[in-house]
C-alpha atoms as a PDB file:
ATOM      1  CA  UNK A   1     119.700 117.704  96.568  1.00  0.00           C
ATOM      2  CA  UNK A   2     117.438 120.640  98.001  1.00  0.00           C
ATOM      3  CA  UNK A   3     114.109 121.177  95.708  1.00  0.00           C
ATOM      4  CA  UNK A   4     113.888 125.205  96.891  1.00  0.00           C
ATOM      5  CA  UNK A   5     116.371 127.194  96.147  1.00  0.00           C
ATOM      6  CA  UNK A   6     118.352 129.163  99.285  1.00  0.00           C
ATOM      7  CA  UNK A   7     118.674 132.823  98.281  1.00  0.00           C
ATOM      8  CA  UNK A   8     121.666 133.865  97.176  1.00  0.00           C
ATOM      9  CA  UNK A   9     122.221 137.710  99.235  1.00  0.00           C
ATOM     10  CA  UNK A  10     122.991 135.543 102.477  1.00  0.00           C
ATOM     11  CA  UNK A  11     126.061 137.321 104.656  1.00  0.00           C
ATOM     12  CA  UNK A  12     128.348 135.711 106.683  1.00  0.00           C
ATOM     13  CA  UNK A  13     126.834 136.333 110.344  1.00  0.00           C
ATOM     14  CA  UNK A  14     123.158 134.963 108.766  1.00  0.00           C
ATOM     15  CA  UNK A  15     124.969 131.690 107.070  1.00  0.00           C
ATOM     16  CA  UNK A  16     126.965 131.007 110.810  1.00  0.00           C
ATOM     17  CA  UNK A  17     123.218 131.538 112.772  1.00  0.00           C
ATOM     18  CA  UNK A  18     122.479 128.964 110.209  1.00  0.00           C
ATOM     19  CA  UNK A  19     125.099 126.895 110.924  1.00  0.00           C
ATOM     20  CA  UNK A  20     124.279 127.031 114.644  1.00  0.00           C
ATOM     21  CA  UNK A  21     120.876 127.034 114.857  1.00  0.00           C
ATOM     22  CA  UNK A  22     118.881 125.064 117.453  1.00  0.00           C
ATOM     23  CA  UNK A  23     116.168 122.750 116.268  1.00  0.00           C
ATOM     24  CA  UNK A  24     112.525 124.169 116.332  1.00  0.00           C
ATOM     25  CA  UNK A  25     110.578 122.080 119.511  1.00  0.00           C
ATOM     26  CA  UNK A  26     108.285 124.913 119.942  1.00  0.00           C
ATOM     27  CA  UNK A  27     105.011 122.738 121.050  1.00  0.00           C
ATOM     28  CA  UNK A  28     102.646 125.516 120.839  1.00  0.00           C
ATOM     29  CA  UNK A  29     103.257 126.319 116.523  1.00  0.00           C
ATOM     30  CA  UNK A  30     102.199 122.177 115.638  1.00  0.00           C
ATOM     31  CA  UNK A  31     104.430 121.716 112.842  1.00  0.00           C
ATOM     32  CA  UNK A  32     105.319 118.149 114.590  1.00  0.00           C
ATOM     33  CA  UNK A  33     104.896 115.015 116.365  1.00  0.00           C
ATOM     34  CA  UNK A  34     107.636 113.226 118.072  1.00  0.00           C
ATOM     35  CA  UNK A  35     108.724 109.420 116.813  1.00  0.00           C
ATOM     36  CA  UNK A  36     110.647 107.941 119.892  1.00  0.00           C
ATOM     37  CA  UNK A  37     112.952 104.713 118.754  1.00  0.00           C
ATOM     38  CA  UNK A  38     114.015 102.539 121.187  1.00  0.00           C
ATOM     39  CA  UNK A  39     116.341  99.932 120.268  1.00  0.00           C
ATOM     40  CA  UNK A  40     116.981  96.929 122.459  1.00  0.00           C
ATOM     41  CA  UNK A  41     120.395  95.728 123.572  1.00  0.00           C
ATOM     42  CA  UNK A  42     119.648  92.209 123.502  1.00  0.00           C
ATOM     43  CA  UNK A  43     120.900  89.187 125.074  1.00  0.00           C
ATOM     44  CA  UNK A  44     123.754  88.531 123.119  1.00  0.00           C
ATOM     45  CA  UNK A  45     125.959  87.635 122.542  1.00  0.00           C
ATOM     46  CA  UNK A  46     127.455  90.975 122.231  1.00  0.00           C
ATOM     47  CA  UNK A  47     131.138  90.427 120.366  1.00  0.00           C
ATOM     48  CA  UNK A  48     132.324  92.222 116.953  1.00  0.00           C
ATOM     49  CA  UNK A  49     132.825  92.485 114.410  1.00  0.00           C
ATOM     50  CA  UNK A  50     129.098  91.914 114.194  1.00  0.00           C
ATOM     51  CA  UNK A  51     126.555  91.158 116.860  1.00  0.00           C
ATOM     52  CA  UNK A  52     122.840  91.598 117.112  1.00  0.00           C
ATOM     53  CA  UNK A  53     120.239  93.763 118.496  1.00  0.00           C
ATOM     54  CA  UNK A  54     116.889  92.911 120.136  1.00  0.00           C
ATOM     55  CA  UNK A  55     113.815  94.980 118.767  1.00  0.00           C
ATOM     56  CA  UNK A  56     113.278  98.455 118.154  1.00  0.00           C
ATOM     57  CA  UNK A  57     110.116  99.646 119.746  1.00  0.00           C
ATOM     58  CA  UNK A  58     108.612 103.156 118.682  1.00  0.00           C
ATOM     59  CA  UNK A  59     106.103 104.877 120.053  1.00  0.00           C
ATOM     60  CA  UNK A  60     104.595 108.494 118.933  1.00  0.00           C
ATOM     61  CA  UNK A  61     104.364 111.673 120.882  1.00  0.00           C
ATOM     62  CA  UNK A  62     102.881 115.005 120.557  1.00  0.00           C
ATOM     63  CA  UNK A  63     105.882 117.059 121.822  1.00  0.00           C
ATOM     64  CA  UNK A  64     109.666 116.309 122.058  1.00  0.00           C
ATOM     65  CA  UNK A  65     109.586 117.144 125.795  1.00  0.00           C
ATOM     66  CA  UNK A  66     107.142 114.343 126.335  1.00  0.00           C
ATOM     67  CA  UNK A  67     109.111 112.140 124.065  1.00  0.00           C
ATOM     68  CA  UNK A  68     112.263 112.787 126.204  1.00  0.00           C
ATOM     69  CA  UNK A  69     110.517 112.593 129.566  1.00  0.00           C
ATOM     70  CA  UNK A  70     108.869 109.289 128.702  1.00  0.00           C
ATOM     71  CA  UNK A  71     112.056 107.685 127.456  1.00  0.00           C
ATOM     72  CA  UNK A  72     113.685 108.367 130.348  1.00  0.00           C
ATOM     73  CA  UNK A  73     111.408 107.579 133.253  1.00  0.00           C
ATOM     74  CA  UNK A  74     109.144 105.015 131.599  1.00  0.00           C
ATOM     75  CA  UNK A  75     111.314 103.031 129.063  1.00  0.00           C
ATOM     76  CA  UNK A  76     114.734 103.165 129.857  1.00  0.00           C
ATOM     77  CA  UNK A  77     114.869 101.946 133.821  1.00  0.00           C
ATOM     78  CA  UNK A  78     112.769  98.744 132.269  1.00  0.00           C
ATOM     79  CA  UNK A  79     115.141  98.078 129.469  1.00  0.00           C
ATOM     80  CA  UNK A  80     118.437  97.175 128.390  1.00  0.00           C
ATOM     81  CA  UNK A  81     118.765  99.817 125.461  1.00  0.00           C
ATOM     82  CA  UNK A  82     121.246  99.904 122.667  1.00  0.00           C
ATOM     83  CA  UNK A  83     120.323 103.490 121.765  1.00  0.00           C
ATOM     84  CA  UNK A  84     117.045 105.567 121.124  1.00  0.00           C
ATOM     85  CA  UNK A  85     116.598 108.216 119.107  1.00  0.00           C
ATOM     86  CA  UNK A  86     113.485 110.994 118.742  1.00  0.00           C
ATOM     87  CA  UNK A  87     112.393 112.197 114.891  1.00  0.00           C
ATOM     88  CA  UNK A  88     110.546 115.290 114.205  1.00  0.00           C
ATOM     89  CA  UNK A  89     107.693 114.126 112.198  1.00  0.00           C
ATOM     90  CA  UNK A  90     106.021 117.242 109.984  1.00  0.00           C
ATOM     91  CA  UNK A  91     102.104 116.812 110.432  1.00  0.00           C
ATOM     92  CA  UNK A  92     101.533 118.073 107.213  1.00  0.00           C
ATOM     93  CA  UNK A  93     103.481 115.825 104.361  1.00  0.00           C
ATOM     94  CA  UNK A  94     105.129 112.586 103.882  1.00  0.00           C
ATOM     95  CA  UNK A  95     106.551 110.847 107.006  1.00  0.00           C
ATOM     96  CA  UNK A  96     109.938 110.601 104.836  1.00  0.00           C
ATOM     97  CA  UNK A  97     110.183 114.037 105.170  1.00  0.00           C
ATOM     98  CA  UNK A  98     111.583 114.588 108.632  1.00  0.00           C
ATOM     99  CA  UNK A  99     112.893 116.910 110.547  1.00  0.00           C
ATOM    100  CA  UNK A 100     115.452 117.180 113.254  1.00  0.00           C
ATOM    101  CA  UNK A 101     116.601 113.965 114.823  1.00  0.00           C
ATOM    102  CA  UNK A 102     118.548 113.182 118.110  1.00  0.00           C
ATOM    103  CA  UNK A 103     120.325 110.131 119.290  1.00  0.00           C
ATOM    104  CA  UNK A 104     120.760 108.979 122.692  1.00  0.00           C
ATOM    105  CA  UNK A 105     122.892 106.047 124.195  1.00  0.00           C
ATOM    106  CA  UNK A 106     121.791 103.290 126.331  1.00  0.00           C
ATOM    107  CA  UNK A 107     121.375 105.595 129.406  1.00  0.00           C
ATOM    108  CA  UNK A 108     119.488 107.898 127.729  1.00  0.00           C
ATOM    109  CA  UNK A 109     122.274 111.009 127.360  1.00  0.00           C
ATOM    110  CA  UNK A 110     122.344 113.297 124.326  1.00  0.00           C
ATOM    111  CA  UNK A 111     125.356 112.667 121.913  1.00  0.00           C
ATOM    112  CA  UNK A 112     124.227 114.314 118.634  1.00  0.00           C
ATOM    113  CA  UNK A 113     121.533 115.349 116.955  1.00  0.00           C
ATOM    114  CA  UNK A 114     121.006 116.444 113.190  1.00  0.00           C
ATOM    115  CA  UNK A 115     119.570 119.695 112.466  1.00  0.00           C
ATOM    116  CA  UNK A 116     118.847 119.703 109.025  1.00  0.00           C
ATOM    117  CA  UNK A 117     115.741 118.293 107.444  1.00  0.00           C
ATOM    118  CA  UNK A 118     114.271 116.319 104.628  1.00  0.00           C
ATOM    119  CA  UNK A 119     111.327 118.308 103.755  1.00  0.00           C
ATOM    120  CA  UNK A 120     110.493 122.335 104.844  1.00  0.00           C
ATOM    121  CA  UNK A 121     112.180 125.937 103.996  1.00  0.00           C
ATOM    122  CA  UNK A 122     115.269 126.352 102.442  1.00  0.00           C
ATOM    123  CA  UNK A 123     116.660 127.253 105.559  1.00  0.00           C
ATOM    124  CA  UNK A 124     115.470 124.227 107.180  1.00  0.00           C
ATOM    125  CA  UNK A 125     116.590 121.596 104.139  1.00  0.00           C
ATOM    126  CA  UNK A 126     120.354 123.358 103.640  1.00  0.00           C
ATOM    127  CA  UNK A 127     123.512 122.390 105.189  1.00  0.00           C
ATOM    128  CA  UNK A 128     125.333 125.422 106.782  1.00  0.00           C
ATOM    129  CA  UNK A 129     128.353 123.327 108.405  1.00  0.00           C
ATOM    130  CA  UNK A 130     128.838 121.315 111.383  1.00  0.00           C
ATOM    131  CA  UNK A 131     131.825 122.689 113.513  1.00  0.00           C
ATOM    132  CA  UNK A 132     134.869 120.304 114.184  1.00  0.00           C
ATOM    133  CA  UNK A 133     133.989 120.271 118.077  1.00  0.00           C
ATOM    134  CA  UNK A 134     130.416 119.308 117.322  1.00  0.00           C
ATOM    135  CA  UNK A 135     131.329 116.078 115.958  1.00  0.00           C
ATOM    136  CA  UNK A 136     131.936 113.008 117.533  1.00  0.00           C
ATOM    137  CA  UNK A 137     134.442 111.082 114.992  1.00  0.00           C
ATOM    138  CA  UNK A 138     137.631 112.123 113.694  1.00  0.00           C
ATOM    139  CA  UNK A 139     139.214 109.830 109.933  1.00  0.00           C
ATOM    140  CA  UNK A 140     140.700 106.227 110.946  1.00  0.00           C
ATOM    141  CA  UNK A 141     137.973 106.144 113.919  1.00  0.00           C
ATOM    142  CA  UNK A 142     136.113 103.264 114.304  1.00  0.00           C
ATOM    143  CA  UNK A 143     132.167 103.189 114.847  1.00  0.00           C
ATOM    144  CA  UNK A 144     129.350 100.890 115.272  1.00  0.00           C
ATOM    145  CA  UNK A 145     126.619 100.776 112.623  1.00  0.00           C
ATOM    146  CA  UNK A 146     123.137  99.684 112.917  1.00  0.00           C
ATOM    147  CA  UNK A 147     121.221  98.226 110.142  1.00  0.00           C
ATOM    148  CA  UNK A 148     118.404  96.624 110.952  1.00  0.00           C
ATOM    149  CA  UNK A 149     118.905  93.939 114.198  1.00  0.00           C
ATOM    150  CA  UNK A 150     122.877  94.376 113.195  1.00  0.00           C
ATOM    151  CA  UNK A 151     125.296  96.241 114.346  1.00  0.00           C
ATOM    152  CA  UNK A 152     129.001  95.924 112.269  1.00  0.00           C
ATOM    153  CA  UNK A 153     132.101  97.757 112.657  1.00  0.00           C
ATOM    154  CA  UNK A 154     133.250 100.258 110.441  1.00  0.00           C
ATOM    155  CA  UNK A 155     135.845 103.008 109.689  1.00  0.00           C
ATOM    156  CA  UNK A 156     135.905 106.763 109.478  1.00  0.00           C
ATOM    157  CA  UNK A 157     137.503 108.103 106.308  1.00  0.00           C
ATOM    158  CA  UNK A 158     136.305 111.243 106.509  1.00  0.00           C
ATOM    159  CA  UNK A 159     133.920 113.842 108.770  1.00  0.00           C
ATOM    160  CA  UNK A 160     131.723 116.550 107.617  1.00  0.00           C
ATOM    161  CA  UNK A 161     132.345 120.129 106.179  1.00  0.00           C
ATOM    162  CA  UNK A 162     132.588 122.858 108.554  1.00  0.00           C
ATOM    163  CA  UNK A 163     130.414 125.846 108.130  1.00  0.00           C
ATOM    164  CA  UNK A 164     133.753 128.359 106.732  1.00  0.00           C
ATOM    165  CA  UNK A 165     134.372 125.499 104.095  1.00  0.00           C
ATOM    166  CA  UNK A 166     130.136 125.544 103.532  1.00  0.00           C
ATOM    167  CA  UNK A 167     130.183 129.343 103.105  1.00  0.00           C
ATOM    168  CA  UNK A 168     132.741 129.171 100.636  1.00  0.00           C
ATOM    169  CA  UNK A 169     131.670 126.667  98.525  1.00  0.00           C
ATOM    170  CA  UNK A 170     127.936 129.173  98.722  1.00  0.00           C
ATOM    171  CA  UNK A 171     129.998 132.058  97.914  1.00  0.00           C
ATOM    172  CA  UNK A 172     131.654 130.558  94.631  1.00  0.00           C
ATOM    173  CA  UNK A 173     128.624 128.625  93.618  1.00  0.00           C
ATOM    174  CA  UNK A 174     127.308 129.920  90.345  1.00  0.00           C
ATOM    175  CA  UNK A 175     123.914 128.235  90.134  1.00  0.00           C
ATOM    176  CA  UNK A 176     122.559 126.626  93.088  1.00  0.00           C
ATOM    177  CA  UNK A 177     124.192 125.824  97.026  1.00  0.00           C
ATOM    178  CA  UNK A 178     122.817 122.096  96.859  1.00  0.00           C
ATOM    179  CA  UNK A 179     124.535 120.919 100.437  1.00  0.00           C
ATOM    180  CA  UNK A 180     121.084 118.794 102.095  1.00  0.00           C
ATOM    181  CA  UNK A 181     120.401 116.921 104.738  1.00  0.00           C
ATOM    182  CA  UNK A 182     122.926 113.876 103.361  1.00  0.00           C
ATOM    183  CA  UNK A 183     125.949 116.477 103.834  1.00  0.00           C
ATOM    184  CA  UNK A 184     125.901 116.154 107.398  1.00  0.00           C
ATOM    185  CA  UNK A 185     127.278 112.859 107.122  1.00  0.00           C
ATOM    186  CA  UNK A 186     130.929 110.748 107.539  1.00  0.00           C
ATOM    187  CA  UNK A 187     132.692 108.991 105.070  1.00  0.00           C
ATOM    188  CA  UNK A 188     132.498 105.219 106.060  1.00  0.00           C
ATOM    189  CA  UNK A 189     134.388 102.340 104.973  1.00  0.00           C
ATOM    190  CA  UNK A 190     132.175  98.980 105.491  1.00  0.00           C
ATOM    191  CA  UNK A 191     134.094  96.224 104.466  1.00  0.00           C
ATOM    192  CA  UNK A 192     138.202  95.312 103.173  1.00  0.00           C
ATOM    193  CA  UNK A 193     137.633  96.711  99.407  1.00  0.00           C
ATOM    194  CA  UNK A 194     137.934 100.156 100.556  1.00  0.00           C
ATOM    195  CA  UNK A 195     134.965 101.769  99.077  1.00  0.00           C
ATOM    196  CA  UNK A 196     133.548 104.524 100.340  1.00  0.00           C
ATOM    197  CA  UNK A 197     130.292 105.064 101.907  1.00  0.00           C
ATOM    198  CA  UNK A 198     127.941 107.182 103.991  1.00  0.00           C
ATOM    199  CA  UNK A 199     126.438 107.392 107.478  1.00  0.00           C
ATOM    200  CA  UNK A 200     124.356 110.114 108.466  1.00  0.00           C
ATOM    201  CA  UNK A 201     125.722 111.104 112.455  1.00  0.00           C
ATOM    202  CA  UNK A 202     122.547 110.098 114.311  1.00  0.00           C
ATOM    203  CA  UNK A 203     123.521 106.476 112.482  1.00  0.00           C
ATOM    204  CA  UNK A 204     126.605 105.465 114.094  1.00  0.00           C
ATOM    205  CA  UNK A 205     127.339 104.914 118.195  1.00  0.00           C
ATOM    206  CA  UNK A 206     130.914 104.627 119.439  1.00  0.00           C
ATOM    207  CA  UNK A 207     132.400 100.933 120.060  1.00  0.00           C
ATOM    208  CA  UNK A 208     130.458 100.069 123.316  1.00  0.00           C
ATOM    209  CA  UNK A 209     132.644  96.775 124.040  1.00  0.00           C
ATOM    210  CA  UNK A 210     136.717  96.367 123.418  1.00  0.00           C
ATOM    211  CA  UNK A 211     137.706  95.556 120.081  1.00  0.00           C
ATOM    212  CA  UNK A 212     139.724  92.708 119.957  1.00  0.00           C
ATOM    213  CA  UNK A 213     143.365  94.022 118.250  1.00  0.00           C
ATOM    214  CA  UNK A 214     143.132  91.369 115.523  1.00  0.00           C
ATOM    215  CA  UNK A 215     139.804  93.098 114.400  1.00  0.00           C
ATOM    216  CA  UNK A 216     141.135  96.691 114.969  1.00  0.00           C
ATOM    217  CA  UNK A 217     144.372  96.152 112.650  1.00  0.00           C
ATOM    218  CA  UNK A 218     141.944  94.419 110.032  1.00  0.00           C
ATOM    219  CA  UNK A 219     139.398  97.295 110.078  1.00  0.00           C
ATOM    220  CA  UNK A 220     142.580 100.178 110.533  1.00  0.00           C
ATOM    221  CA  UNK A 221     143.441  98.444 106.966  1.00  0.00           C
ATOM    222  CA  UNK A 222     140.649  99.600 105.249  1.00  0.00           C
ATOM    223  CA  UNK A 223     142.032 103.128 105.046  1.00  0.00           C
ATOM    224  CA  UNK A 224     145.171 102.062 103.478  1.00  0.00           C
ATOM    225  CA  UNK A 225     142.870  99.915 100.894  1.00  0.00           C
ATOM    226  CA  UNK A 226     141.038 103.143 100.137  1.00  0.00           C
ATOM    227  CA  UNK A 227     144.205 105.307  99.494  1.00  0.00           C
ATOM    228  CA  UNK A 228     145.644 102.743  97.535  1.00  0.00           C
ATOM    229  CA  UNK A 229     142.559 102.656  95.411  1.00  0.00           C
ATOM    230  CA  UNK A 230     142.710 106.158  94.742  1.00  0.00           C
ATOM    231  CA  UNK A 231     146.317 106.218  93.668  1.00  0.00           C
ATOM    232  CA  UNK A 232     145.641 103.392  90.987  1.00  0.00           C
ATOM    233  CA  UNK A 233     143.156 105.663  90.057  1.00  0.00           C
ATOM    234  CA  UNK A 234     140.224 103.608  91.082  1.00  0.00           C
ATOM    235  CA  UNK A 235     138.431 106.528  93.057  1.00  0.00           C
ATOM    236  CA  UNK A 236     135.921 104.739  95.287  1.00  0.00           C
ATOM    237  CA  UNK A 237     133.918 108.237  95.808  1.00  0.00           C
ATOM    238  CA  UNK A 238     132.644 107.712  92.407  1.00  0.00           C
ATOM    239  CA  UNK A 239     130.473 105.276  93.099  1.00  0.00           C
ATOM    240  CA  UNK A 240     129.647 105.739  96.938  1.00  0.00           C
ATOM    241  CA  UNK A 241     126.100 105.975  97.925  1.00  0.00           C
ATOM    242  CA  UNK A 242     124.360 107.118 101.078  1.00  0.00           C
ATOM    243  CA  UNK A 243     123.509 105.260 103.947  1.00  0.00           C
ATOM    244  CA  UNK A 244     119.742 106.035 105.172  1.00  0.00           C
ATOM    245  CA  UNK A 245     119.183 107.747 108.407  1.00  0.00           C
ATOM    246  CA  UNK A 246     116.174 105.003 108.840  1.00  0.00           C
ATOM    247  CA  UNK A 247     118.254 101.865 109.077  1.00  0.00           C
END
């Protein structure tokens, strides 16, 4: 949950520009360094439901333009990359307080990027919404998740508020709009019990090799598994935890 409160007098127009705002890669103000992650493909092999990774290899830079520009003529014409992703590092507190993020595939394109941080203003730390079009998974997709040298299959169950269903739940709220950094997330199933957990979006890659249809009925079953659950009254969002974005 967000430490500093988000003021309360917010309209609608100032909670969308919110919503839509563009990360803050102004190299000039020095809030920032620039974490590049660089995650190997491997050898193999490369077959699900699980396979593994080679080594991630960071390196630190002062701007995100450098960051970008080094990834892509240095690094990635040398390397077979899984996926690499650049982390806005705050100068002045904790490393675990982050900032934006953005993840790249193996050929170093752009597919999605988190805007909300871990540590800053209100503004900065407060989930306004991610629109339907911005994100990349829709419930009973399938996605690859990374944790550590691993990568495993999992399921979509559900995708992240949209920034009408954010303002409303900051219009009704009574005390405090809470919605952080862990909001702009997907519900995940993991494994055949169908309990629910969470993936921040810079976390999980679309399948990059076919999915055998054995595996893809036994992973489509999970969602079943969760309903189920819920109907015998066994609600698996009870007990879900969150995924960190630095696995």
């Amino acid at each position: 949950m967000c430490k500093d409160k988000l003021r309360k007098n917010l309209s609608f127009d100032e909670f969308i520009t919110l919503a839509n705002r563009q990360p803050d890669t102004n190299p000039y103000r020095e809030r920032y360094y620039y974490r590049l992650e660089m995650t190997e493909l491997g050898k193999g092999p490369h077959s699900y439901p699980i396979f593994h990774v080679g080594p991630t290899h960071i390196v630190d830079f002062p701007t995100y333009e450098s960051a970008e520009y080094y990834m892509k003529t240095h690094y990635l014409p040398s390397m077979s990359i899984y996926r690499c992703r650049i982390t806005q590092i705050p100068l002045d507190i904790d490393e675990m307080g982050r900032g934006a993020q953005w993840l790249y595939d193996g050929e170093g394109n752009l597919i999605d990027c988190t805007i909300v941080h871990k540590g800053g203003s209100p503004e900065e730390t407060h989930y306004f919404g991610r629109e339907l079009a911005k994100q990349r998974f829709i419930p009973m997709d399938i996605a690859e998740l990374l944790q550590g040298e691993e990568v495993k299959l999992v399921q979509i169950a559900s995708v992240m508020r949209t920034p009408y269903e954010c303002w409303n739940i900051y219009w009704d709220s009574q005390n405090v709009y809470n919605l952080d950094y862990k909001a702009d997330s997907y519900g995940i199933l993991v494994d055949d019990t169908g309990s629910l957990e969470y993936a921040l979006a810079t976390a999980l890659m679309k399948p990059r090799f076919c999915i055998p249809p054995d595996i893809c009925d036994t992973i489509n079953a999970r969602f079943d598994t969760m309903l189920m659950s819920a109907f015998r009254g066994e609600n698996p969002t009870v007990s879900a935890y969150r995924i960190s974005d630095r696995m």
